[in-house]
N, C-alpha and C. Protein backbone atom coordinates (compact mmCIF):
# COMPACT_ATOMS: atom_id res chain seq x y z
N UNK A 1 126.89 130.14 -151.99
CA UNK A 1 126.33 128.82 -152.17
C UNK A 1 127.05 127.87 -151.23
N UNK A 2 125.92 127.13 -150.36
CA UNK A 2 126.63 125.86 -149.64
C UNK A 2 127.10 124.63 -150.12
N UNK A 3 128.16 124.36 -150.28
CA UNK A 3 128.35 122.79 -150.79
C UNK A 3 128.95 121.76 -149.92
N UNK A 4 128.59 120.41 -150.02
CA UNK A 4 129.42 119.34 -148.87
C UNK A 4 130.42 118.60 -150.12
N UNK A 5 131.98 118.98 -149.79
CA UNK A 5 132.63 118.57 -150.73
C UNK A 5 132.65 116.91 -150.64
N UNK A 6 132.95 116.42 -151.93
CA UNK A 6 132.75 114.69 -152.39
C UNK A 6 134.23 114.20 -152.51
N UNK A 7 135.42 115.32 -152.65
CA UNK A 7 136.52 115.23 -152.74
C UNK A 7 137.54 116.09 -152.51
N UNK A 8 138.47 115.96 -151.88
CA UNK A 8 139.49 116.66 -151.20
C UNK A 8 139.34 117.97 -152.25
N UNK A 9 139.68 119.50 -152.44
CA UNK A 9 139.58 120.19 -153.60
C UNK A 9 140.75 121.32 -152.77
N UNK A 10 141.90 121.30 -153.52
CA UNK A 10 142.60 121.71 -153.04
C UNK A 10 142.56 123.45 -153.03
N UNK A 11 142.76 124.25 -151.73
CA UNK A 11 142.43 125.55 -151.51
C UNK A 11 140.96 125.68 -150.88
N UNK A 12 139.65 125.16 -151.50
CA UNK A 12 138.97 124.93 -150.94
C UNK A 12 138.34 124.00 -149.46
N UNK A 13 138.95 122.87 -149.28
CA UNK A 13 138.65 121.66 -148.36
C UNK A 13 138.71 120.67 -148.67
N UNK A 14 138.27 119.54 -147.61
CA UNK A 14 138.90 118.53 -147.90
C UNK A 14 137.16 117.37 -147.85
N UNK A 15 137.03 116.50 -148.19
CA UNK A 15 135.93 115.58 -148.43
C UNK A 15 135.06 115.60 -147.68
N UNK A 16 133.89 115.61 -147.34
CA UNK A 16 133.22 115.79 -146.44
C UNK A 16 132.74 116.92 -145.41
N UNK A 17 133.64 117.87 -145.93
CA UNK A 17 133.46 119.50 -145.15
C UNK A 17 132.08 120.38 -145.77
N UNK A 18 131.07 120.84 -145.30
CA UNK A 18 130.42 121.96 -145.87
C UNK A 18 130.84 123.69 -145.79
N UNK A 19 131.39 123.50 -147.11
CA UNK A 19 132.48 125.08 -147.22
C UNK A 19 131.30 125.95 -148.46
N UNK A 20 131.05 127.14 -147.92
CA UNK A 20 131.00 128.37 -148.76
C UNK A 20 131.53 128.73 -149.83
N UNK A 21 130.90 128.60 -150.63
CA UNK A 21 131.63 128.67 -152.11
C UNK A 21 130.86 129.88 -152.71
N UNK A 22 131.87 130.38 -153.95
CA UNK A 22 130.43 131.99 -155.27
C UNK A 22 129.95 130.49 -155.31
N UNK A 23 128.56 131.29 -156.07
CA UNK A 23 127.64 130.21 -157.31
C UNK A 23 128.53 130.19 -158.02
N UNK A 24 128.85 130.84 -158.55
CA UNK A 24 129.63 130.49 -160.23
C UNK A 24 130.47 129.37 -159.76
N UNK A 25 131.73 129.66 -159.08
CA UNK A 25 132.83 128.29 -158.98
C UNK A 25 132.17 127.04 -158.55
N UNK A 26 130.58 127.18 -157.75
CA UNK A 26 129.55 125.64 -157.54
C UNK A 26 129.14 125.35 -158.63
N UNK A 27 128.58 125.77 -159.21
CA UNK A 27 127.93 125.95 -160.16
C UNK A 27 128.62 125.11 -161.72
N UNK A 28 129.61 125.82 -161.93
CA UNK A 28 130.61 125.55 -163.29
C UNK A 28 131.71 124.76 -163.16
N UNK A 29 131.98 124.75 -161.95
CA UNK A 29 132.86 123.37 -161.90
C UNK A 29 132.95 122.50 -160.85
N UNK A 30 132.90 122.80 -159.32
CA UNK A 30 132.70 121.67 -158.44
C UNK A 30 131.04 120.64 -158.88
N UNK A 31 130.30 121.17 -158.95
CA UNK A 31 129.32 120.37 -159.21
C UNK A 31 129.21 119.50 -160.13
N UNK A 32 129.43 120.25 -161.84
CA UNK A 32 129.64 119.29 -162.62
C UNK A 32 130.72 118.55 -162.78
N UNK A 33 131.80 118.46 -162.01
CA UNK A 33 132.68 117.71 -161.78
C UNK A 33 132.84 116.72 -160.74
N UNK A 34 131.71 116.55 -160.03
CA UNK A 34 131.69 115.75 -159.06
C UNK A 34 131.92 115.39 -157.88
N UNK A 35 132.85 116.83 -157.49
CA UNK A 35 133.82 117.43 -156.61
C UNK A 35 133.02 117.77 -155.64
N UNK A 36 131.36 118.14 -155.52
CA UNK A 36 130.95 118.09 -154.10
C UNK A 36 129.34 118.07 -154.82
N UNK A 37 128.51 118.40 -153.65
CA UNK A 37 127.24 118.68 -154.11
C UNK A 37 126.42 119.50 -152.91
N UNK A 38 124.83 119.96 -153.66
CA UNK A 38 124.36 121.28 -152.67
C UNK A 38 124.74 120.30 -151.33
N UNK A 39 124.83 122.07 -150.57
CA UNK A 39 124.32 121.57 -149.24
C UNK A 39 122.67 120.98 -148.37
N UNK A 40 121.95 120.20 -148.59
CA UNK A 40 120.92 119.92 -148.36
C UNK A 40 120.98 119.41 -147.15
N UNK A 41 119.50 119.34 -146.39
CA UNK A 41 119.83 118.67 -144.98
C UNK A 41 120.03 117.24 -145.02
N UNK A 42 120.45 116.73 -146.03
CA UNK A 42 120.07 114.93 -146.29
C UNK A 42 121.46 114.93 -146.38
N UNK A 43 122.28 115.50 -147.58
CA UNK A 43 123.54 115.29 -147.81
C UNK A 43 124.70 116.25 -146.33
N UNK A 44 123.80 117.05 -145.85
CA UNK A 44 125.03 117.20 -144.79
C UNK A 44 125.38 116.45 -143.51
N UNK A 45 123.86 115.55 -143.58
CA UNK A 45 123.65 114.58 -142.66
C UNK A 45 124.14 113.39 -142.80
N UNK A 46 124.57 112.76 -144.46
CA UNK A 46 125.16 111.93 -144.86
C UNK A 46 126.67 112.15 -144.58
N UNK A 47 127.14 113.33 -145.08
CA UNK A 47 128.13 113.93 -144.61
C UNK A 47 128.73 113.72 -143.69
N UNK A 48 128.12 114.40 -142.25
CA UNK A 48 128.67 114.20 -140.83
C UNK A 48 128.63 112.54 -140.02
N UNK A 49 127.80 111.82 -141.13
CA UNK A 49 127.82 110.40 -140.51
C UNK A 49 128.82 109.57 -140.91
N UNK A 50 129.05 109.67 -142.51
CA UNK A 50 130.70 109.14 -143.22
C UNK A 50 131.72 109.93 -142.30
N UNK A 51 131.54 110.90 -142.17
CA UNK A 51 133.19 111.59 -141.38
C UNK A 51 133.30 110.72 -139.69
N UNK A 52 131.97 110.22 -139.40
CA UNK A 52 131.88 109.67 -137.84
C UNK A 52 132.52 108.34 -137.97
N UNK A 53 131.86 107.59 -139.39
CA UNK A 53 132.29 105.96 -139.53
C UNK A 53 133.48 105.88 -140.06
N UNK A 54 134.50 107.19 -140.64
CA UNK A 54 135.84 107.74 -140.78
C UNK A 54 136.43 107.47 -139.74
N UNK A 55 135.91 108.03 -138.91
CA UNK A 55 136.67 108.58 -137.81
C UNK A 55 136.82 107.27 -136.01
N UNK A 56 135.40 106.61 -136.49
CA UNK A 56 135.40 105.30 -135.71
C UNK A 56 136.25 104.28 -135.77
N UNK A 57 136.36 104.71 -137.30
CA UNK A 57 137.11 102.90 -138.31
C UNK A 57 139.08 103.66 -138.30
N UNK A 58 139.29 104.66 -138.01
CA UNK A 58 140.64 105.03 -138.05
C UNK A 58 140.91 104.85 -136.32
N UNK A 59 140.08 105.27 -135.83
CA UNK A 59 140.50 104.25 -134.42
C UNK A 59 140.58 103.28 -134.17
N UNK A 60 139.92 102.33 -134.67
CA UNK A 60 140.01 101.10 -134.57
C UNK A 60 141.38 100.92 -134.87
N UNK A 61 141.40 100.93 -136.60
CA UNK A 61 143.28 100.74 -137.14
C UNK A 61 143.72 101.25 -135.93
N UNK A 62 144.26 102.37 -135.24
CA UNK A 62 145.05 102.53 -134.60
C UNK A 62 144.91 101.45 -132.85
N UNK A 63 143.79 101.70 -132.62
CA UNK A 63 144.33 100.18 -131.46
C UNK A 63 145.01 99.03 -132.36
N UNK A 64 144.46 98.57 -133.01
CA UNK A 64 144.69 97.57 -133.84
C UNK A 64 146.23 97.84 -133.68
N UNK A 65 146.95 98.71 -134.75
CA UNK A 65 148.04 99.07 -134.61
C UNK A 65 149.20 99.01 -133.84
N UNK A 66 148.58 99.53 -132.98
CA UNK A 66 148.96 99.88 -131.35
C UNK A 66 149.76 98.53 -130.52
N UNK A 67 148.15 97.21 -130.75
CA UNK A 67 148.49 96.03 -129.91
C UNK A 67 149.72 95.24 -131.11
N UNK A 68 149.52 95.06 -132.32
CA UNK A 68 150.34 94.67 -133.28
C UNK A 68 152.10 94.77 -132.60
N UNK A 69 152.04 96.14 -131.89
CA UNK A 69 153.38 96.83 -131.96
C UNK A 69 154.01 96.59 -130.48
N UNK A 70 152.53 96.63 -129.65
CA UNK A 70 152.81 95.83 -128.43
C UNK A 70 153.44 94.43 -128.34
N UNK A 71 152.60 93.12 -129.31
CA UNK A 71 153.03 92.68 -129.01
C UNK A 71 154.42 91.95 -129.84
N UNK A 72 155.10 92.78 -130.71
CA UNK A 72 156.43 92.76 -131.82
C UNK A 72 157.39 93.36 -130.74
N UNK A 73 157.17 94.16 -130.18
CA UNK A 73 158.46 94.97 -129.39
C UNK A 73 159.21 94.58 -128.86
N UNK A 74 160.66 94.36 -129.40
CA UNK A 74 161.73 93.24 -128.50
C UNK A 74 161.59 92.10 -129.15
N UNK A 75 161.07 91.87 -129.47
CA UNK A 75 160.96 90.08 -130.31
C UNK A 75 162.07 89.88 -131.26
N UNK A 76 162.39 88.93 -131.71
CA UNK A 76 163.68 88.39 -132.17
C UNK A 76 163.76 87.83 -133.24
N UNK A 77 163.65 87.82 -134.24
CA UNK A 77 163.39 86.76 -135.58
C UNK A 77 165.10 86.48 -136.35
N UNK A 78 164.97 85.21 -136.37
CA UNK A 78 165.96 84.52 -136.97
C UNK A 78 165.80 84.20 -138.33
N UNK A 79 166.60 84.61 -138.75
CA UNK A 79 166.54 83.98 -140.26
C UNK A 79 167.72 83.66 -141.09
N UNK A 80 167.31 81.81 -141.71
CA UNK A 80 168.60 81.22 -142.18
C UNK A 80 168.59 81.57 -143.43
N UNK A 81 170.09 82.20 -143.86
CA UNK A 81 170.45 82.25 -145.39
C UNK A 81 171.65 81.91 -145.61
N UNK A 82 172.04 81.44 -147.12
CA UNK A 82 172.80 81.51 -147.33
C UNK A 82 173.88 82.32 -147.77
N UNK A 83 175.02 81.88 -147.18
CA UNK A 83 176.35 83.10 -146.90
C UNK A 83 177.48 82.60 -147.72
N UNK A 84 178.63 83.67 -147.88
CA UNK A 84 179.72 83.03 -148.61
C UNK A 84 180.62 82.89 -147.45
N UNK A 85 181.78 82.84 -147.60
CA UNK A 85 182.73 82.45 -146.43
C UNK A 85 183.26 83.80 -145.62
N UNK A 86 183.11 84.86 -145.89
CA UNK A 86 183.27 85.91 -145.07
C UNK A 86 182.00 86.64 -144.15
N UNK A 87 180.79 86.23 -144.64
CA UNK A 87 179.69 86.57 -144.14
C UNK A 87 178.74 87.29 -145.05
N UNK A 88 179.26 86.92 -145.77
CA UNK A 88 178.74 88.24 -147.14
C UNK A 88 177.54 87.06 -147.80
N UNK A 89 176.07 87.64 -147.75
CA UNK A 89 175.28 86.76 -148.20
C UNK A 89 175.01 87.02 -149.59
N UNK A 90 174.45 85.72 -150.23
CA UNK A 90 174.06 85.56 -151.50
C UNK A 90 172.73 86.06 -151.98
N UNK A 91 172.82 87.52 -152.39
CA UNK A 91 171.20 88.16 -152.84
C UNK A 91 171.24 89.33 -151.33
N UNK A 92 170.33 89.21 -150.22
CA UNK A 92 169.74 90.54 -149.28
C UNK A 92 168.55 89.68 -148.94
N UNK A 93 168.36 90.45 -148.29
CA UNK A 93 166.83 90.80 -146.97
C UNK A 93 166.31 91.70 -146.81
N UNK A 94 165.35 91.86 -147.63
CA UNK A 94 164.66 93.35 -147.86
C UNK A 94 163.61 93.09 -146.65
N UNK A 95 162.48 94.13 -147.00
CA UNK A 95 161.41 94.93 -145.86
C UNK A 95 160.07 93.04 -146.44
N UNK A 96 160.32 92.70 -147.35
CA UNK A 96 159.41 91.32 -147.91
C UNK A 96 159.73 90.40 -147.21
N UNK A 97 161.12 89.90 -147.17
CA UNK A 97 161.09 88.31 -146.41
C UNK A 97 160.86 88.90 -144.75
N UNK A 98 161.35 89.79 -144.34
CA UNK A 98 161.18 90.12 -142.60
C UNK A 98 159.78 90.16 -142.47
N UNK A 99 158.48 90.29 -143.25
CA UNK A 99 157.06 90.56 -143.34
C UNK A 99 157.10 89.01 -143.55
N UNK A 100 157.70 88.55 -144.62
CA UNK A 100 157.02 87.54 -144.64
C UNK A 100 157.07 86.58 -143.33
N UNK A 101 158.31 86.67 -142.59
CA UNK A 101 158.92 85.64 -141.58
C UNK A 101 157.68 86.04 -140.41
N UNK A 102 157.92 87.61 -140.06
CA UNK A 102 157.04 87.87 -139.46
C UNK A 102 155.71 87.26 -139.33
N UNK A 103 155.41 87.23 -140.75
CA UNK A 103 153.83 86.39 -140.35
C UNK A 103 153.53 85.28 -140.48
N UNK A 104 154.67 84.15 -140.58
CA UNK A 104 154.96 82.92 -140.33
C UNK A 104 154.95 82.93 -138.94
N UNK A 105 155.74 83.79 -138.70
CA UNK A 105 155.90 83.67 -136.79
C UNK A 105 154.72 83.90 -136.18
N UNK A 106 154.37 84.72 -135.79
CA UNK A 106 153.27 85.87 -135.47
C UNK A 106 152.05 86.03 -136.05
N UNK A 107 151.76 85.89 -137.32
CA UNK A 107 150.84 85.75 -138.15
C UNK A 107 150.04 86.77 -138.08
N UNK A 108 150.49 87.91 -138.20
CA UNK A 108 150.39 89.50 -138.26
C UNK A 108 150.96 89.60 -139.72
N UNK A 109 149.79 89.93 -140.62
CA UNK A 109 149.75 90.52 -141.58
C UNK A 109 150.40 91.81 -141.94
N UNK A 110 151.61 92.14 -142.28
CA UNK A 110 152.22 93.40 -142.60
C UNK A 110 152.58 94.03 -143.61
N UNK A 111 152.41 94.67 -144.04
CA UNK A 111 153.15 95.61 -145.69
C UNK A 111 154.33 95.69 -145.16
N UNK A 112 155.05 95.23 -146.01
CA UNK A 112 156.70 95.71 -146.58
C UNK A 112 156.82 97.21 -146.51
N UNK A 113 156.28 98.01 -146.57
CA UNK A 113 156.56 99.26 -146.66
C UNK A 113 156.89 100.12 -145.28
N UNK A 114 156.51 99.32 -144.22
CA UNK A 114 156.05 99.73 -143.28
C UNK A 114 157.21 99.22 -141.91
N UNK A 115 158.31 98.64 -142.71
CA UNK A 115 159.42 97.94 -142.25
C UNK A 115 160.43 99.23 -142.68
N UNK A 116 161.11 99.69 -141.57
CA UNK A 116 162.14 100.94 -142.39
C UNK A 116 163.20 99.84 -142.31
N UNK A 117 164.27 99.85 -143.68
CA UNK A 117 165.35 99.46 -143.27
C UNK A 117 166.40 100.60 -144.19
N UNK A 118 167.28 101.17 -143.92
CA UNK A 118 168.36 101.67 -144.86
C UNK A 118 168.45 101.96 -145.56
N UNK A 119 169.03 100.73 -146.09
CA UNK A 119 169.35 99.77 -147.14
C UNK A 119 169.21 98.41 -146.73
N UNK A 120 168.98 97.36 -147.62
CA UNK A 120 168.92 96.15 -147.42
C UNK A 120 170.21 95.38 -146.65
N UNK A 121 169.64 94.08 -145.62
CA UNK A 121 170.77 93.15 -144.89
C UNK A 121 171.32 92.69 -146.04
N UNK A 122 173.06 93.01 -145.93
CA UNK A 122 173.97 91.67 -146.82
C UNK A 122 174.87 90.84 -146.13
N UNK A 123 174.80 90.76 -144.86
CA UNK A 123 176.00 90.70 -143.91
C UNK A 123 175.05 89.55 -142.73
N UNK A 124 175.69 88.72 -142.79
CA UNK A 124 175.33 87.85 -141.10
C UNK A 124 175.52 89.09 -140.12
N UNK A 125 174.80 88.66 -138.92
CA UNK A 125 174.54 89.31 -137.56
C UNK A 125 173.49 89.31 -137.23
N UNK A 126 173.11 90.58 -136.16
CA UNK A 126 171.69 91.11 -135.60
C UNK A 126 171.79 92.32 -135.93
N UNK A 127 170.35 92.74 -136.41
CA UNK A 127 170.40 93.90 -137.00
C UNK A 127 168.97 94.48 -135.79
N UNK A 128 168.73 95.88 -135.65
CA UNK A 128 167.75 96.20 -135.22
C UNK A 128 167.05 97.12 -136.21
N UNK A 129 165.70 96.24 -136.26
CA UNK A 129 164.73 96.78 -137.45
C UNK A 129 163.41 97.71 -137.12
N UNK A 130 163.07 99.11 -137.30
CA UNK A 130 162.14 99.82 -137.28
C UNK A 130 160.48 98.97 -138.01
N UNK A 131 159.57 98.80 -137.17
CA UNK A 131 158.06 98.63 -138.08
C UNK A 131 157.36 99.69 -137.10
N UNK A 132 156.68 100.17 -138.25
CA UNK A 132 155.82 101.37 -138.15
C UNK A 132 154.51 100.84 -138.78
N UNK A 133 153.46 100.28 -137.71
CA UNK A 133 152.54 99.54 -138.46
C UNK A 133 151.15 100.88 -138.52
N UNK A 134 151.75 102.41 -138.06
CA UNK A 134 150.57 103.16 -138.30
C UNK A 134 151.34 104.61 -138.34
N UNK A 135 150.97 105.63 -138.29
CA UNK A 135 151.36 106.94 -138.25
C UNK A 135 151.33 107.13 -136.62
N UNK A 136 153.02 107.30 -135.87
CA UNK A 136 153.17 107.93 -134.62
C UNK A 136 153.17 105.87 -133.59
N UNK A 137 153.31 105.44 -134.43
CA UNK A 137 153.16 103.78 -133.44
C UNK A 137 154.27 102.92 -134.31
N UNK A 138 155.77 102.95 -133.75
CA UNK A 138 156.17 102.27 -133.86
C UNK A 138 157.00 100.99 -132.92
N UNK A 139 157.63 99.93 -133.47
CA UNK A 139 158.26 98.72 -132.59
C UNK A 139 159.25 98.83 -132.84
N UNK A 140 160.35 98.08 -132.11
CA UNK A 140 161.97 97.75 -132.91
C UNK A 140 162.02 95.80 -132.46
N UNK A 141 162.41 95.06 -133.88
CA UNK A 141 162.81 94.11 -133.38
C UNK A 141 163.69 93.56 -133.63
N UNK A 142 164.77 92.66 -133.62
CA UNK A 142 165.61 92.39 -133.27
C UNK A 142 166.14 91.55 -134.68
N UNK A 143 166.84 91.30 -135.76
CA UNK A 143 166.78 90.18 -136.90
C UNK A 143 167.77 90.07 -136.88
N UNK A 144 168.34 88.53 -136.57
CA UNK A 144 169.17 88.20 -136.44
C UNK A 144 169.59 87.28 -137.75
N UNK A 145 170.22 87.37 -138.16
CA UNK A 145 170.79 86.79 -139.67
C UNK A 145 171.65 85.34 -139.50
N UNK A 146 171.43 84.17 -139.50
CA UNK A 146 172.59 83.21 -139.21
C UNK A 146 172.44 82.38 -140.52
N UNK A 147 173.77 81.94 -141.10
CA UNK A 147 174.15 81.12 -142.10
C UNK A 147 173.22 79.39 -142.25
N UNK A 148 172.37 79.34 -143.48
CA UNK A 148 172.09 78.08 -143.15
C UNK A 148 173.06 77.10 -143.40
N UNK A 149 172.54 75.87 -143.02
CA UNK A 149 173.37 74.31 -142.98
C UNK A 149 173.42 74.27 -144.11
């Protein structure tokens, strides 16, 4: 039996593939579970056109990506906090305020997640910070930590 899977099914394939399946395992559980459906010429045609507008729209993200990282690379962000008298700041600077500064500056929308740091800044200086705004595309920029007034 032909089926175009509806959802990743692990051992079998992954969403959108038309994989060879017994009747029985189509039959008794991918089907009534929602997990794919027959292969017909309508649904494999639906099929190969979602995997195209997949596959259009993940390029896009990645230029997208790409210029984001182009134009972050080397850039410098300052940011005032408050410090105690050895340099030792009050609270950190996680992967949130550098996103957030970031898109004060730049106004490039970024996930926090997507900022590697360590561990969090506690210390005045310049630190050099990893963003990875896609899979295989990353920047380094520069955060420089100075004590406010």
């Amino acid at each position: 039996m032909k089926v175009v899977l509806l959802k990743d099914v692990r051992g079998t394939g992954k969403a959108g593939q038309v994989v060879e399946v017994s009747d029985g395992y189509g039959r008794n559980f991918l089907l009534p579970k929602g997990f794919a459906k027959e292969a017909t010429a309508a649904a494999v045609n639906a099929a190969s056109a979602k995997l195209k507008v997949d596959a259009h729209r993940t390029a896009l993200e990645l230029e997208a990506a790409k210029k984001m990282a182009a134009e972050l690379q080397g850039s410098a962000i300052v940011m005032k906090v408050k410090a105690g008298d050895k340099g030792r700041l009050f609270g950190a600077i996680t992967g949130r305020e550098i996103a957030d500064e970031i898109k004060a500056r730049f106004g490039v929308e970024l996930d926090k997640k997507r900022i590697v740091l360590s561990e969090p800044i506690k210390r005045l200086g310049e630190y050099k910070v990893e963003i990875k705004p896609y899979a295989n595309v990353s920047c380094t920029v520069t955060v420089a930590v100075e004590q406010a007034e």
